[in-house]
Protein backbone atom coordinates (compact mmCIF):
# COMPACT_ATOMS: atom_id res chain seq x y z
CA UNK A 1 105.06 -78.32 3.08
CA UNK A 2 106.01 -79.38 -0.44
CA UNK A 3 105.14 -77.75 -4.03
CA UNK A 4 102.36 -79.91 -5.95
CA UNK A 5 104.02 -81.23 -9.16
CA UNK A 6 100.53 -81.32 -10.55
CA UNK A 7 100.14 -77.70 -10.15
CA UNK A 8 103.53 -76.96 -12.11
CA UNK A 9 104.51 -76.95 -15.99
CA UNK A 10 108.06 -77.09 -17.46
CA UNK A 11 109.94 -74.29 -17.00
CA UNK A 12 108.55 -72.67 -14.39
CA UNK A 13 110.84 -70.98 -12.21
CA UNK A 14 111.29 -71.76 -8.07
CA UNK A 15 112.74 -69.09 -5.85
CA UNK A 16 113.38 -69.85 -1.94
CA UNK A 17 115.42 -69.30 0.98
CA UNK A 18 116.39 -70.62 3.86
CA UNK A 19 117.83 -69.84 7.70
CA UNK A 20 121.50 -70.88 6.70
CA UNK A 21 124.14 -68.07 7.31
CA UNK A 22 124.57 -67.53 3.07
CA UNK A 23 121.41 -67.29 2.06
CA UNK A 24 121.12 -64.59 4.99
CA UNK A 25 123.66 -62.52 3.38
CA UNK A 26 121.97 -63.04 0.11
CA UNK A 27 118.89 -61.31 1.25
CA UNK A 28 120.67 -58.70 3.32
CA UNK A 29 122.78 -57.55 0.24
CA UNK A 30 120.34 -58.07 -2.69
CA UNK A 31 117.18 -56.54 -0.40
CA UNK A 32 115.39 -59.57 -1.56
CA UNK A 33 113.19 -62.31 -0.16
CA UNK A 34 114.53 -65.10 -1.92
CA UNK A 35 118.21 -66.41 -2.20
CA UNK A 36 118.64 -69.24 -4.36
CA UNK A 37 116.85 -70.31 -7.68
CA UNK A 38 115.76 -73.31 -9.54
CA UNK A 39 114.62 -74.28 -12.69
CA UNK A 40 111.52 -77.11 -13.06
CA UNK A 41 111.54 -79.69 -15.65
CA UNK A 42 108.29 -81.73 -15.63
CA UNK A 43 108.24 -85.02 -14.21
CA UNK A 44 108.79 -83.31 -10.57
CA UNK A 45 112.48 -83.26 -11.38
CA UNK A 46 114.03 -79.40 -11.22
CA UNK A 47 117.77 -78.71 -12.06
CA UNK A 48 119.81 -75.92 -9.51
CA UNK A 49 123.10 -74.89 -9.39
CA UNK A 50 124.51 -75.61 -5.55
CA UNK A 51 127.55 -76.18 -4.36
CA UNK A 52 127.98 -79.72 -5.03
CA UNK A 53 127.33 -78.22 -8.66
CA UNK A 54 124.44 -78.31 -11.45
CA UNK A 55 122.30 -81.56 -10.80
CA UNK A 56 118.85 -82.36 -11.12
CA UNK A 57 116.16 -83.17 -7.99
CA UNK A 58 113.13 -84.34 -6.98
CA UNK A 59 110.91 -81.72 -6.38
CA UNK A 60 108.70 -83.82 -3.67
CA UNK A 61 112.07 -84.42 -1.82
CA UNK A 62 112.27 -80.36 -1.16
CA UNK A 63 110.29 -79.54 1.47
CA UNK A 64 109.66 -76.31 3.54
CA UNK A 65 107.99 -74.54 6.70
CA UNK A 66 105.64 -72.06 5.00
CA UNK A 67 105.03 -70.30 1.74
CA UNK A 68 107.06 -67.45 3.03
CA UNK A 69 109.74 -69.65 1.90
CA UNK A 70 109.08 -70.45 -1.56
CA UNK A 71 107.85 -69.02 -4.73
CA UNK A 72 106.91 -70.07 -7.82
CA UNK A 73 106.84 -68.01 -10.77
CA UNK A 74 105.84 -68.57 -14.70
CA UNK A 75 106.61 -66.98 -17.75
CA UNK A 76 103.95 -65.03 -19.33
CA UNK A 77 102.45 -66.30 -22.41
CA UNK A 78 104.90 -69.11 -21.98
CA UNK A 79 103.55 -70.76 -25.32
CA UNK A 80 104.44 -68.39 -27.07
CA UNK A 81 108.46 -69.23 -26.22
CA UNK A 82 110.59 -72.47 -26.54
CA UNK A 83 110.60 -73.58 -23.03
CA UNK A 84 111.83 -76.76 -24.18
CA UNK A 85 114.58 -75.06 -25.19
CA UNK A 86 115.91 -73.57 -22.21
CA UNK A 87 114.97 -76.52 -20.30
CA UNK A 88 117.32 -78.04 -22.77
CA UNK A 89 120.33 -75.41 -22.17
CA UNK A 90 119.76 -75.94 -18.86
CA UNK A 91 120.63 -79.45 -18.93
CA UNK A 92 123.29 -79.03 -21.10
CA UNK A 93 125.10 -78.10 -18.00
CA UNK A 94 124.37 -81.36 -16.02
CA UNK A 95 127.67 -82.18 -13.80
CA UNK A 96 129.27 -78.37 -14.69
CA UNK A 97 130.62 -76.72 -10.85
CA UNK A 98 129.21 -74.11 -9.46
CA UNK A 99 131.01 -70.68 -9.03
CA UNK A 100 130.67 -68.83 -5.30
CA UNK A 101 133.06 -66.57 -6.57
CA UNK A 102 130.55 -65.51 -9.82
CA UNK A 103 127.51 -65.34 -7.49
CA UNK A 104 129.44 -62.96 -5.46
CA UNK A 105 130.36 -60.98 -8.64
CA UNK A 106 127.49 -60.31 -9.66
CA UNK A 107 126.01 -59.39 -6.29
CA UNK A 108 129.02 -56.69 -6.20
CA UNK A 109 128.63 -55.50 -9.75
CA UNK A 110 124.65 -54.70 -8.52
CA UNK A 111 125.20 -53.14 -5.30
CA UNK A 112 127.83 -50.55 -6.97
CA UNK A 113 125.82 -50.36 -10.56
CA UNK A 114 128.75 -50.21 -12.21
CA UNK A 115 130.32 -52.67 -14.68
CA UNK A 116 134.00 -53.67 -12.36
CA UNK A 117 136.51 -55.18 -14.37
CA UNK A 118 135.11 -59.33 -13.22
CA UNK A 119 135.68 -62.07 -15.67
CA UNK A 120 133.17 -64.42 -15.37
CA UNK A 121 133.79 -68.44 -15.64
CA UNK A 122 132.38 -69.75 -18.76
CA UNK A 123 132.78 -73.44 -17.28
CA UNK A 124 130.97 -73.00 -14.14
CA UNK A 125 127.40 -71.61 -13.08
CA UNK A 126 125.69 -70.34 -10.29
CA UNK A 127 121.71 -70.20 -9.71
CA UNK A 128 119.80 -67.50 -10.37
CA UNK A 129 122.39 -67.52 -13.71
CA UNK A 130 121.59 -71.03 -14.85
CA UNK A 131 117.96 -70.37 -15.34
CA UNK A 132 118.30 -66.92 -16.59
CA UNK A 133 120.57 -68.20 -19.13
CA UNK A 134 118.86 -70.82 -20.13
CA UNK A 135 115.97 -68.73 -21.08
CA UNK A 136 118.35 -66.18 -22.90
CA UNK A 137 119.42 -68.94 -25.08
CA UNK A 138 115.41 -69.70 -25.90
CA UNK A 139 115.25 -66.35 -27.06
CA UNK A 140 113.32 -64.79 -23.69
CA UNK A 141 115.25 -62.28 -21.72
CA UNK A 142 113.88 -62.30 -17.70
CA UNK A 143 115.81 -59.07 -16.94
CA UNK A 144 116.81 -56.30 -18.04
CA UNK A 145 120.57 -57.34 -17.25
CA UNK A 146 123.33 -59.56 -18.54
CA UNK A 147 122.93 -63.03 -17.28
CA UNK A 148 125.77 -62.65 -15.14
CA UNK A 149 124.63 -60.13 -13.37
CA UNK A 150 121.31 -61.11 -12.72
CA UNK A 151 120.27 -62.53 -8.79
CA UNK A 152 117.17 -64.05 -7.73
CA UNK A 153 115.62 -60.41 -6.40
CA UNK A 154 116.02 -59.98 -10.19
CA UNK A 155 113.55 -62.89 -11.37
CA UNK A 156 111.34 -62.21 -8.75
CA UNK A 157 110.92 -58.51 -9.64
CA UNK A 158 110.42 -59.56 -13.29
CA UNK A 159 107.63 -58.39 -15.45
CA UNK A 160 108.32 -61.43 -17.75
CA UNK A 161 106.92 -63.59 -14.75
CA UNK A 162 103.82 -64.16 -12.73
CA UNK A 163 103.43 -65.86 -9.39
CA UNK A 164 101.41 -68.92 -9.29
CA UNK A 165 99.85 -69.37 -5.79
CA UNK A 166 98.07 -72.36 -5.79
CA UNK A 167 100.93 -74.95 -5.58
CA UNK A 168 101.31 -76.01 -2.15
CA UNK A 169 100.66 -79.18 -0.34
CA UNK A 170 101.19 -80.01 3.84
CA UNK A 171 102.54 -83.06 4.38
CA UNK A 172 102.58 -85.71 7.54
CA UNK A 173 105.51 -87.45 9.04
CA UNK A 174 104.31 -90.10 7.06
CA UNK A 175 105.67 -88.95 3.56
CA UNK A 176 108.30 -87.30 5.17
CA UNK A 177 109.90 -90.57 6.06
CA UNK A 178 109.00 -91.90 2.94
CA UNK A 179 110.67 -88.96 1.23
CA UNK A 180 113.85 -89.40 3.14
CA UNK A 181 114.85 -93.12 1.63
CA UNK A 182 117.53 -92.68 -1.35
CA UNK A 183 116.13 -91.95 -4.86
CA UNK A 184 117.44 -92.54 -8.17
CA UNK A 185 118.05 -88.90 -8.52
CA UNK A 186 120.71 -89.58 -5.69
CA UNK A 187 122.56 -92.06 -7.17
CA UNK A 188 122.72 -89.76 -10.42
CA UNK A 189 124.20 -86.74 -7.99
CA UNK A 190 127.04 -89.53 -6.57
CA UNK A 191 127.80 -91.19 -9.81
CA UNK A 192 127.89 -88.02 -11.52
CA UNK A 193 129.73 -85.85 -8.85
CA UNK A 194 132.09 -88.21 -8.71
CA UNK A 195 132.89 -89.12 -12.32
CA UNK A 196 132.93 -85.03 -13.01
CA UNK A 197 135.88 -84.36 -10.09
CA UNK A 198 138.00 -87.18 -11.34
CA UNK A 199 137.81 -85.86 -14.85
CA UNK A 200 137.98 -82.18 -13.92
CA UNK A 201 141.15 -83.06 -11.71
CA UNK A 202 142.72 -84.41 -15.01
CA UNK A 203 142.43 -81.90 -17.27
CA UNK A 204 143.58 -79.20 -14.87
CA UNK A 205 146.63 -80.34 -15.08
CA UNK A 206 146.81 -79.56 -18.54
CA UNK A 207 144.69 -76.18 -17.48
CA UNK A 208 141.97 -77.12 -19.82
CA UNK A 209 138.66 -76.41 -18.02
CA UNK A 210 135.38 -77.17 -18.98
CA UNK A 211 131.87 -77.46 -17.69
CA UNK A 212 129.40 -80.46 -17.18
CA UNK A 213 128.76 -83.86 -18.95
CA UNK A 214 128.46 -82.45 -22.13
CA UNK A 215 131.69 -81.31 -22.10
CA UNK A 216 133.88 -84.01 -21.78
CA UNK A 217 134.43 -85.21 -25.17
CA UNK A 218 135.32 -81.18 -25.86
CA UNK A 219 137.87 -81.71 -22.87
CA UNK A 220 139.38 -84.79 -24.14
CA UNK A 221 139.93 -83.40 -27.75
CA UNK A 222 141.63 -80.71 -26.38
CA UNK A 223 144.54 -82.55 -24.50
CA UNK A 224 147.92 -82.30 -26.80
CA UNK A 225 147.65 -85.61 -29.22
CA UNK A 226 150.96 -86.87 -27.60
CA UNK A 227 149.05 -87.67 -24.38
CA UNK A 228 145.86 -88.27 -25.58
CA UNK A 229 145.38 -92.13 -25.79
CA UNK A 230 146.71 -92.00 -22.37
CA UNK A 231 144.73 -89.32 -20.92
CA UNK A 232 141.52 -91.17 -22.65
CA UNK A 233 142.30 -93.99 -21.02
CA UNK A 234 142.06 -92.66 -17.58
CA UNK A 235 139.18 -90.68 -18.19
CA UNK A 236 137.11 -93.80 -19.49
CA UNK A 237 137.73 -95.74 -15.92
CA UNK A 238 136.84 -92.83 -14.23
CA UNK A 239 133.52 -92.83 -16.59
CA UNK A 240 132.94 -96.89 -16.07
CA UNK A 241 133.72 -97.05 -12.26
CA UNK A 242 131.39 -94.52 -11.15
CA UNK A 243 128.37 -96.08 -12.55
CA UNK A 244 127.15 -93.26 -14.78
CA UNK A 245 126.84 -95.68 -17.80
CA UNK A 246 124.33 -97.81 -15.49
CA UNK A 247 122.19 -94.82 -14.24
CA UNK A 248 119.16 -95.84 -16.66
CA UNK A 249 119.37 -99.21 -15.96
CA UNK A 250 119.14 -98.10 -11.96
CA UNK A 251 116.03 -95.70 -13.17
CA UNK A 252 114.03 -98.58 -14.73
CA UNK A 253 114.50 -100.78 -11.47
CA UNK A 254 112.98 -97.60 -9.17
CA UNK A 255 111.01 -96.86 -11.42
CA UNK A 256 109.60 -99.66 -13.84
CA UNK A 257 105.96 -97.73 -13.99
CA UNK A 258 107.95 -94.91 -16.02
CA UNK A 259 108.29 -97.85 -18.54
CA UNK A 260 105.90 -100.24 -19.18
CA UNK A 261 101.99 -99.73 -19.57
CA UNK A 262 101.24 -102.58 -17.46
CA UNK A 263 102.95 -101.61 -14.53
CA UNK A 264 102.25 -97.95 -14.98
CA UNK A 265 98.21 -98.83 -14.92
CA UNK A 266 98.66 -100.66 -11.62
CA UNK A 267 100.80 -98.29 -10.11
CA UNK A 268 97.90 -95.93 -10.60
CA UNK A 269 95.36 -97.91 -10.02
CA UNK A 270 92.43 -96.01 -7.35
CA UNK A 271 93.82 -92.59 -8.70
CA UNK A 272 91.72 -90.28 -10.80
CA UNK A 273 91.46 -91.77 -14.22
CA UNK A 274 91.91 -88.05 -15.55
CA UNK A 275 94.89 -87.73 -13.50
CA UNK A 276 96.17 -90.77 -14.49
CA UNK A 277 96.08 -90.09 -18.11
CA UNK A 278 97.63 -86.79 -17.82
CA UNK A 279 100.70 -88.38 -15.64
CA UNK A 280 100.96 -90.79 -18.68
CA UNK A 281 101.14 -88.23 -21.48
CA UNK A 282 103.41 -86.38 -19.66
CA UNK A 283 105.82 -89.48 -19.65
CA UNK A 284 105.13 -89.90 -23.40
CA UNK A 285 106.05 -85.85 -23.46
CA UNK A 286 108.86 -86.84 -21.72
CA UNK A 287 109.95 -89.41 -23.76
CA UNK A 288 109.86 -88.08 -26.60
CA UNK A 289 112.16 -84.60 -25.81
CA UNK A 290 114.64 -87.31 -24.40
CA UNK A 291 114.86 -88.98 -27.66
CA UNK A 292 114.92 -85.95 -29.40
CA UNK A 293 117.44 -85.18 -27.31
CA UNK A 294 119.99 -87.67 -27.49
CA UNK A 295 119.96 -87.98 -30.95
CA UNK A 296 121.13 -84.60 -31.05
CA UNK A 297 123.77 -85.52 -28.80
CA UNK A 298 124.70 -89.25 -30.63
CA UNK A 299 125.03 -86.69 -33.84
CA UNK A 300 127.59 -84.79 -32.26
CA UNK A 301 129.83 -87.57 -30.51
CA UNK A 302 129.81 -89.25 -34.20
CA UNK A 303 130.39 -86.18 -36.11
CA UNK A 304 133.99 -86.24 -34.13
CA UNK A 305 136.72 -86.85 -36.43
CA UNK A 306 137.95 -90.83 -36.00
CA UNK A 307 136.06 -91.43 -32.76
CA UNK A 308 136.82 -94.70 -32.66
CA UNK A 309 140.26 -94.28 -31.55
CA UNK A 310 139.44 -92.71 -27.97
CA UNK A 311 137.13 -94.82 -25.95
CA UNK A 312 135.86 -92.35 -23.77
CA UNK A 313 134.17 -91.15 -26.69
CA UNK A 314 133.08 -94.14 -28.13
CA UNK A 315 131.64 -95.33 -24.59
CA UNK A 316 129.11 -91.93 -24.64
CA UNK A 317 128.25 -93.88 -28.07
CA UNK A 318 126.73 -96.51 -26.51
CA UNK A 319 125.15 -94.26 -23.72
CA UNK A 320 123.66 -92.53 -25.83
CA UNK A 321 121.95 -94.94 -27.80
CA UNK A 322 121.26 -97.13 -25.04
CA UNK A 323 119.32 -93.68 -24.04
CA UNK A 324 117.56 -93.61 -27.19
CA UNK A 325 116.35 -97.08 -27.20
CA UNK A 326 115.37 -96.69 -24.02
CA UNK A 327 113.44 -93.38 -24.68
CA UNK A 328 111.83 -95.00 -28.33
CA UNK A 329 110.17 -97.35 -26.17
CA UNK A 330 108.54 -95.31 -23.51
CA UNK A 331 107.36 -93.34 -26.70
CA UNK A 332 105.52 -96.64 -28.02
CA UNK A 333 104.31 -97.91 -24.65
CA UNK A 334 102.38 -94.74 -23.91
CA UNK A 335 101.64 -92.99 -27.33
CA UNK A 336 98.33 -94.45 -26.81
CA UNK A 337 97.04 -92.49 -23.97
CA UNK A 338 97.36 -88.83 -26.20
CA UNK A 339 94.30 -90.06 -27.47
CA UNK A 340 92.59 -89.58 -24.45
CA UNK A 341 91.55 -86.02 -23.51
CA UNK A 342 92.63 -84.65 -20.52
């Protein structure tokens, strides 16, 4: 079983849990169904906060036994709220680690309701956090708790949400093996799990911590000026050999239907035309937060005073407006199709 993409909008919130031996004790100590929490992003992509970190998945690669398994839940009124906003935060924190020892704080700080004396990491994130923040920061508060505090009995007991119920699919063995074969969103996890530890295993040694992607020119800027050529240096071929500068050039291999009109028609060609239309104005949707997007963040990496004397910095650059070409287009190829009703 698999949740329909079709039947879900943008920040709408996913709550499971499964037979593993954590999510278990979870339950047991939060008296809740559900143990972990995710955050969907439209274009059947959700972001979590697991132990390899925060990173974004495909929803049709999640699959479950039963319903019993897996909620979904939506904010109330959601349009009357910047979902795009926390959607936004939430990204923000693509790459950051994830904290078992802050998801055990504030299971602790609940069962004793009391405030203990825990510091939590501002660098590192755990689930039902990440998407609780992230709508904090739009201006919606889920619980009536701090952020930190708040566990995925919390969203699921929250008056701010209801459940939708209609958002299930069965699937064959079929699609299941189809399902298994490597994505693009798993090359993103490798090149960016592996670009974050080398960089996070360089500025511990000058105890400087911070959190995901967007972090790292913060990181760099923060290294004493004495070592910082040298320290950019290394960071940079961490950057270039893991392949994170290449990830959209990987996505519009897998996925050249995402890009050009052409393609995209015959790719769903025999579909509902309605349904058709509405998967292309979502990808014009799409396109157009991305750009929005990183131009905010192009703004800030040239805002830094002279940026062109660390590379690492100037290398995001070129990301970024690589990104923003890339998204401009997509904006242009499909703008025709919000035309169409549906």
């Amino acid at each position: 079983m698999i949740i329909n993409p079709d039947k879900l909008i943008p920040g709408d919130i996913i709550l499971t849990n499964q037979k593993g031996f954590v999510s278990v004790l979870i339950r047991y100590f939060t008296f809740g169904k559900f143990s972990h929490a995710m955050l969907y992003l439209g274009r059947s992509s959700y972001i979590e906060a697991i132990g390899l970190g925060v990173h974004a998945r495909n929803l049709l690669r999640f699959n479950f036994k039963s319903q019993a398994r897996c909620r979904v839940y939506r904010l109330k009124d959601e349009h009357q709220y910047s979902v795009s906003d926390a959607i936004c935060y939430a990204r923000s924190w693509h790459g950051s680690a994830y904290s078992v020892c802050d998801a055990m704080k504030a299971g602790l700080i609940n069962i004793f309701e009391s405030v203990l004396p825990f510091r939590f990491s501002m660098t590192k994130q755990f689930c039902s956090r990440l998407v609780t923040e992230a709508y904090h920061t739009a201006g919606v508060n889920l619980c009536n708790k701090h952020f930190t505090r708040v566990r995925p009995v919390d969203l699921q007991k929250s008056d701010k949400l209801i459940c939708i119920e209609d958002c299930y699919l069965d699937i064959d063995s079929d699609f299941t093996d189809k399902i298994k074969k490597p994505s693009y969103i798993d090359i993103q996890d490798k090149a960016t799990v592996e670009m974050m530890r080398g960089i996070w295993k360089i500025l511990k040694k000058f105890k400087i911590e911070i959190g995901g992607v967007s972090e790292i020119t913060k990181g760099l800027l923060q290294v004493p000026l004495s070592k910082r050529n040298d320290i950019d240096r290394k960071i940079s071929e961490i950057i270039k050999k893991s392949g994170y500068l290449e990830l959209w050039k990987v996505e519009m291999e897998l996925c050249p239907q995402n890009h050009d009109i052409i393609k995209f028609i015959q790719y769903v060609r025999g579909e509902d035309p309605l349904v058709g239309i509405r998967k292309a104005k979502m990808l014009y949707e799409s396109a157009l937060e991305q750009q929005k997007r990183h131009n905010n963040n192009l703004m800030m990496l040239q805002s830094v005073k002279n940026v062109e004397l660390y590379e690492t910095i100037t290398l995001q650059i070129t990301l970024e407006q690589n990104l923003i070409d890339n998204a401009t287009n997509r904006v242009k190829q499909f703008a025709h199709f919000t035309n169409f009703p549906g």
